[in-house]
Structures are given as structure tokens and as C-alpha cells.
N, C-alpha and C. Protein backbone atom coordinates (compact mmCIF):
# COMPACT_ATOMS: atom_id res chain seq x y z
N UNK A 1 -25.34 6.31 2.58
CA UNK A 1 -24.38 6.16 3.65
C UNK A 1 -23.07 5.59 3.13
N UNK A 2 -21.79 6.03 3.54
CA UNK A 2 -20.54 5.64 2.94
C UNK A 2 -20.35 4.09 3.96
N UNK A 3 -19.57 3.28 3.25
CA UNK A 3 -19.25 2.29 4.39
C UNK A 3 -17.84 3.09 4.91
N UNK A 4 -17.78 2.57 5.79
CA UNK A 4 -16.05 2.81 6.63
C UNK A 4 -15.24 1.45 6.11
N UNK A 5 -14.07 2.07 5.70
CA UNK A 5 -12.94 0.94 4.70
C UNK A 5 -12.16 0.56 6.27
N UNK A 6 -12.12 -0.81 6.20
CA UNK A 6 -11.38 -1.45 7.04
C UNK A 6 -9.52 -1.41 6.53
N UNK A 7 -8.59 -0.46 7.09
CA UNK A 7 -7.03 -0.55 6.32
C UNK A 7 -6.29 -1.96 7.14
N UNK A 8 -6.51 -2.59 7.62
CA UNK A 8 -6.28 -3.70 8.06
C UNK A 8 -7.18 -4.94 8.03
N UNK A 9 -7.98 -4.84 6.73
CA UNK A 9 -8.54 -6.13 5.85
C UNK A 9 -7.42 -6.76 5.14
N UNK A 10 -6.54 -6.89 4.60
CA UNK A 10 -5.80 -7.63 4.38
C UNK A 10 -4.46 -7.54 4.99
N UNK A 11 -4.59 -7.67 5.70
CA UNK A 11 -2.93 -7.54 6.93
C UNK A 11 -1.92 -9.06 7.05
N UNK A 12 -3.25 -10.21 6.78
CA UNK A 12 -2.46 -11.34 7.17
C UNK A 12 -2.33 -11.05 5.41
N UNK A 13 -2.08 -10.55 4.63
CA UNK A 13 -1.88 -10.89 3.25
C UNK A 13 -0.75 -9.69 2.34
N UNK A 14 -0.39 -8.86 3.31
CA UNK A 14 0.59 -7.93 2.99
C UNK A 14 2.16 -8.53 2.54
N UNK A 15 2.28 -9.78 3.48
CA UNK A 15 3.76 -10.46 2.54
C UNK A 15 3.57 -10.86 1.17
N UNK A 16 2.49 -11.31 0.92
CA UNK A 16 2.43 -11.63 -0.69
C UNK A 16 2.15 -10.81 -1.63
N UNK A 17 2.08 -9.44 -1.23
CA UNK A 17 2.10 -8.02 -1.95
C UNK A 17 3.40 -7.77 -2.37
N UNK A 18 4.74 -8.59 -2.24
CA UNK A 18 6.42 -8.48 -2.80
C UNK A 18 6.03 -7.86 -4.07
N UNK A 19 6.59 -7.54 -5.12
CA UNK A 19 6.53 -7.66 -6.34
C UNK A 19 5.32 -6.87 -7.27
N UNK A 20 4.15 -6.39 -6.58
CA UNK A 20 2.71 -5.84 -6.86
C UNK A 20 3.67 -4.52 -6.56
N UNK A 21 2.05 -4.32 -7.64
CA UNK A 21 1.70 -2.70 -7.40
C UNK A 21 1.01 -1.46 -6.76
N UNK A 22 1.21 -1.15 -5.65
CA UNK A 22 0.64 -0.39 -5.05
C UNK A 22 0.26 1.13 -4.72
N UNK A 23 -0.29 1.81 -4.26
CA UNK A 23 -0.70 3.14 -4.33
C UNK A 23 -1.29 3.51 -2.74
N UNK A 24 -1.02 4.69 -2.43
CA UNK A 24 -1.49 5.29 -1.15
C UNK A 24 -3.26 5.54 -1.44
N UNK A 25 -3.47 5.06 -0.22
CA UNK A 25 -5.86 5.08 -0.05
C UNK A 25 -5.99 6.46 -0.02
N UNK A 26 -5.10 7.83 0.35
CA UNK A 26 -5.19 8.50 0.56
C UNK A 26 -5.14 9.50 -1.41
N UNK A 27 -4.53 8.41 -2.03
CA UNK A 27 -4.14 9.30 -3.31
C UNK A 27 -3.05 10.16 -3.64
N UNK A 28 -2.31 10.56 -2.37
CA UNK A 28 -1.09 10.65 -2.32
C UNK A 28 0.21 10.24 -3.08
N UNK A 29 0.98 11.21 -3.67
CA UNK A 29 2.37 10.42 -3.91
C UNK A 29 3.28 9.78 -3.25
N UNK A 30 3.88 8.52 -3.32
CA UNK A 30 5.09 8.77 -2.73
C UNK A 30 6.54 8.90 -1.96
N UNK A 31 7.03 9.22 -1.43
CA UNK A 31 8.26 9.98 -1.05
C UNK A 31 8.89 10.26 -2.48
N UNK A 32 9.19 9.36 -3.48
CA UNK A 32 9.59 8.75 -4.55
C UNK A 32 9.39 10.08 -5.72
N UNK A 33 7.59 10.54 -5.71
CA UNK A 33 6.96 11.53 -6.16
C UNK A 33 5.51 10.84 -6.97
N UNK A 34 6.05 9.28 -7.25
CA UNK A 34 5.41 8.85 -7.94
C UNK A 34 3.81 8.56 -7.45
N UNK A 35 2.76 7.76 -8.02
CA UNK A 35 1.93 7.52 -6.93
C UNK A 35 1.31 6.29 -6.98
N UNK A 36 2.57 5.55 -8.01
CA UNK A 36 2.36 4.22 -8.20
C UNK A 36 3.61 3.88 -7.51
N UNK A 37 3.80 2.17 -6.83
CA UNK A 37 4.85 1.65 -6.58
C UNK A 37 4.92 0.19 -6.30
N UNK A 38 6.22 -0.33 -6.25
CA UNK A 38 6.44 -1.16 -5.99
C UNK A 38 6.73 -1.96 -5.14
N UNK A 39 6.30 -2.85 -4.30
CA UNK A 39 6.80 -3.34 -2.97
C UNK A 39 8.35 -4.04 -3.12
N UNK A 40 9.26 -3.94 -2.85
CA UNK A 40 10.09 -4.70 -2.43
C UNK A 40 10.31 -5.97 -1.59
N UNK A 41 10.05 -5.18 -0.16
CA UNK A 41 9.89 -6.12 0.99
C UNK A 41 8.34 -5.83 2.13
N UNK A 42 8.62 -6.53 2.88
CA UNK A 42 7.55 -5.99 3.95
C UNK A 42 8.34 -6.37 5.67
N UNK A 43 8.72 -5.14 6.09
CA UNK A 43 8.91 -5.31 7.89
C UNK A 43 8.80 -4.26 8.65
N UNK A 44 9.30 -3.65 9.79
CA UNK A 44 8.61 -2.96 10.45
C UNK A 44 9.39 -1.80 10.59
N UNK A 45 8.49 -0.52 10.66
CA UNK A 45 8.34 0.59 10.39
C UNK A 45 9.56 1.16 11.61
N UNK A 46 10.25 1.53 11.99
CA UNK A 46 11.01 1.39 13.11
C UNK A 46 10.46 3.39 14.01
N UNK A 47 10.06 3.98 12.68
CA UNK A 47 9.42 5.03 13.37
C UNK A 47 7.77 5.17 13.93
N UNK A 48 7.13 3.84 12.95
CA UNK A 48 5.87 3.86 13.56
C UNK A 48 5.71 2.54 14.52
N UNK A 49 6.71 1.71 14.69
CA UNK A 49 6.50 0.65 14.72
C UNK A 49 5.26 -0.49 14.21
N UNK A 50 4.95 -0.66 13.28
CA UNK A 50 4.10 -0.83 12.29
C UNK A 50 4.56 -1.92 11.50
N UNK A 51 3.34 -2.80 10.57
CA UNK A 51 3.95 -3.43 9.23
C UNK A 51 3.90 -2.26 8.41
N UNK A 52 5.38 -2.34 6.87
CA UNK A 52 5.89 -1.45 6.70
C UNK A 52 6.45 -2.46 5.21
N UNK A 53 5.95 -1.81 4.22
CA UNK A 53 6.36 -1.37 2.42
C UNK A 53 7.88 -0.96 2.34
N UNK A 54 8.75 -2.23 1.97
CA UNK A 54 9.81 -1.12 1.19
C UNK A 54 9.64 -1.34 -0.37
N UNK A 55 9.80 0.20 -0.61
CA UNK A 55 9.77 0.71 -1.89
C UNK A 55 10.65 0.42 -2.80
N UNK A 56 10.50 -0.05 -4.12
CA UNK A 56 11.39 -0.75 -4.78
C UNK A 56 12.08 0.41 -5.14
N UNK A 57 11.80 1.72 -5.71
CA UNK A 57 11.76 2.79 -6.39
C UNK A 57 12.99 3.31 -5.60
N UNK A 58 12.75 3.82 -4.20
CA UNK A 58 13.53 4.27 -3.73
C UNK A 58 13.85 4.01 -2.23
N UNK A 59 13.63 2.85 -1.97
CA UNK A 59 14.38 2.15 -0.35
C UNK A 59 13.60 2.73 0.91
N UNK A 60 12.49 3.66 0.54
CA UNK A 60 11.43 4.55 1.49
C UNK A 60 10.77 3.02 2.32
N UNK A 61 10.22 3.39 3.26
CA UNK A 61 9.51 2.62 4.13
C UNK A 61 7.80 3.52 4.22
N UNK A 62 6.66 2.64 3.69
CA UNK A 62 5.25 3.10 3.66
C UNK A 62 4.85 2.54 4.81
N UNK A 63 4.23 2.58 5.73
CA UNK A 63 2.98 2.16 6.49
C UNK A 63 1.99 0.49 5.81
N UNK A 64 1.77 -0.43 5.96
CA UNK A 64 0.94 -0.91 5.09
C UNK A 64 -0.53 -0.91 4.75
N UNK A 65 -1.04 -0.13 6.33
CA UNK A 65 -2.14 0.14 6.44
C UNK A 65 -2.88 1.71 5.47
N UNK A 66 -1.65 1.82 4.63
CA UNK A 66 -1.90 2.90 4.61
C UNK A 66 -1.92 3.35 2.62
N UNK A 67 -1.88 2.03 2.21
CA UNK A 67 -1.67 1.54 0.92
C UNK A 67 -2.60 0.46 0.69
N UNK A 68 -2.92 0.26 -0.39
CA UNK A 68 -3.83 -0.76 -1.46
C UNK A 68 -3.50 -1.28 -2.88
N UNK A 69 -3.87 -2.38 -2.97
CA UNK A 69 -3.21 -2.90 -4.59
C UNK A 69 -3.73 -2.12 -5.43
N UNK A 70 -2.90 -1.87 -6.47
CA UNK A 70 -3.41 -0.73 -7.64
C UNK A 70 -4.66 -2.13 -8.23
N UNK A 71 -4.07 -3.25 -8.50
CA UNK A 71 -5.48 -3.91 -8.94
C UNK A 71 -6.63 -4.44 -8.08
N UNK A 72 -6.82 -4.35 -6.97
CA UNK A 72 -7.71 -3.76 -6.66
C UNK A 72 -8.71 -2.71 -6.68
N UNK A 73 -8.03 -1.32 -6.73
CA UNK A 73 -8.56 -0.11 -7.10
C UNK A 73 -9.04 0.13 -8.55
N UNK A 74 -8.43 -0.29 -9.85
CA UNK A 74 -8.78 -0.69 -11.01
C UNK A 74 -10.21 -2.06 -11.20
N UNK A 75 -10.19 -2.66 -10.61
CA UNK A 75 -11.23 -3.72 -10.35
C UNK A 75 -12.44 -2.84 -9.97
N UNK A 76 -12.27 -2.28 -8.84
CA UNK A 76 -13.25 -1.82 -8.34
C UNK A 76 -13.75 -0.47 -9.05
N UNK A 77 -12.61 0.50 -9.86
CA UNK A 77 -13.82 1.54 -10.58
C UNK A 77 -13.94 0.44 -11.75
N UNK A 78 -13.75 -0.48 -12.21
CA UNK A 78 -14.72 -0.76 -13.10
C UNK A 78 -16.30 -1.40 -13.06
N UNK A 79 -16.24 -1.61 -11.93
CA UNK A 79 -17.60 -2.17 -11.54
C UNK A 79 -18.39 -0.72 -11.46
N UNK A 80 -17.72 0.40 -11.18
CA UNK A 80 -18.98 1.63 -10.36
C UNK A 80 -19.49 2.02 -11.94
């Protein structure tokens, strides 16, 4: 049985993601092309109204629910 990933497990912890590295849960690139990035800032999405990633790369606005720390994801395939 798969578990279901909670995207709002770390929500109260998305401001201290400034400066990290992040990646779309989906595997996705992007806007940028890339499918690594950088947070800039964190505020709200004004089209989703949402918490909301700005991209250091290129001034894009992500979703936060919709992204994960790259070290996280590295942590975790090394355990599988």
C-alpha cells in the first residue's frame, strides 16, 4: 500500500526554506527550465492565493505546497 504524502507537512516551516534548495514533488521543471531551485522569498501567490516560492533564478512565483527540499529527497533515496 502507498502512503498518501501530506504537501502541507511542513507549512509552518516554509519561511526557513530562504536560501535552500528545492524541486517540484511532481518532478517537473521549473518555469526557469531547470528542476532544481532556489528560494528567494516566501508570500502569496496572488493567482492562487496560496503560500508561494520566489525563485531566485528567475522572479517566478511556485505554489509551496507543491515543492520539497532537494535534501530531503536525497536523504530519503538513500535510505530505499
Amino acid at each position: 500500500m502507498s502512503k498518501k504524502v501530506d504537501k502541507f507537512e511542513h507549512s509552518n516551516d516554509w519561511e526557513n526554506w530562504v536560501g535552500l534548495q528545492i524541486i517540484k514533488r511532481s518532478g517537473k521543471p521549473f518555469k526557469s527550465g531547470e528542476k532544481v531551485g532556489i528560494v528567494e522569498s516566501v508570500e502569496i501567490n496572488p493567482n492562487s492565493d496560496k503560500k508561494a516560492f520566489r525563485m531566485k533564478e528567475d522572479q517566478t512565483l511556485v505554489d509551496c505546497h507543491q515543492c520539497q527540499l532537494l535534501k530531503e529527497v536525497v536523504e530519503t533515496s538513500k535510505i530505499k
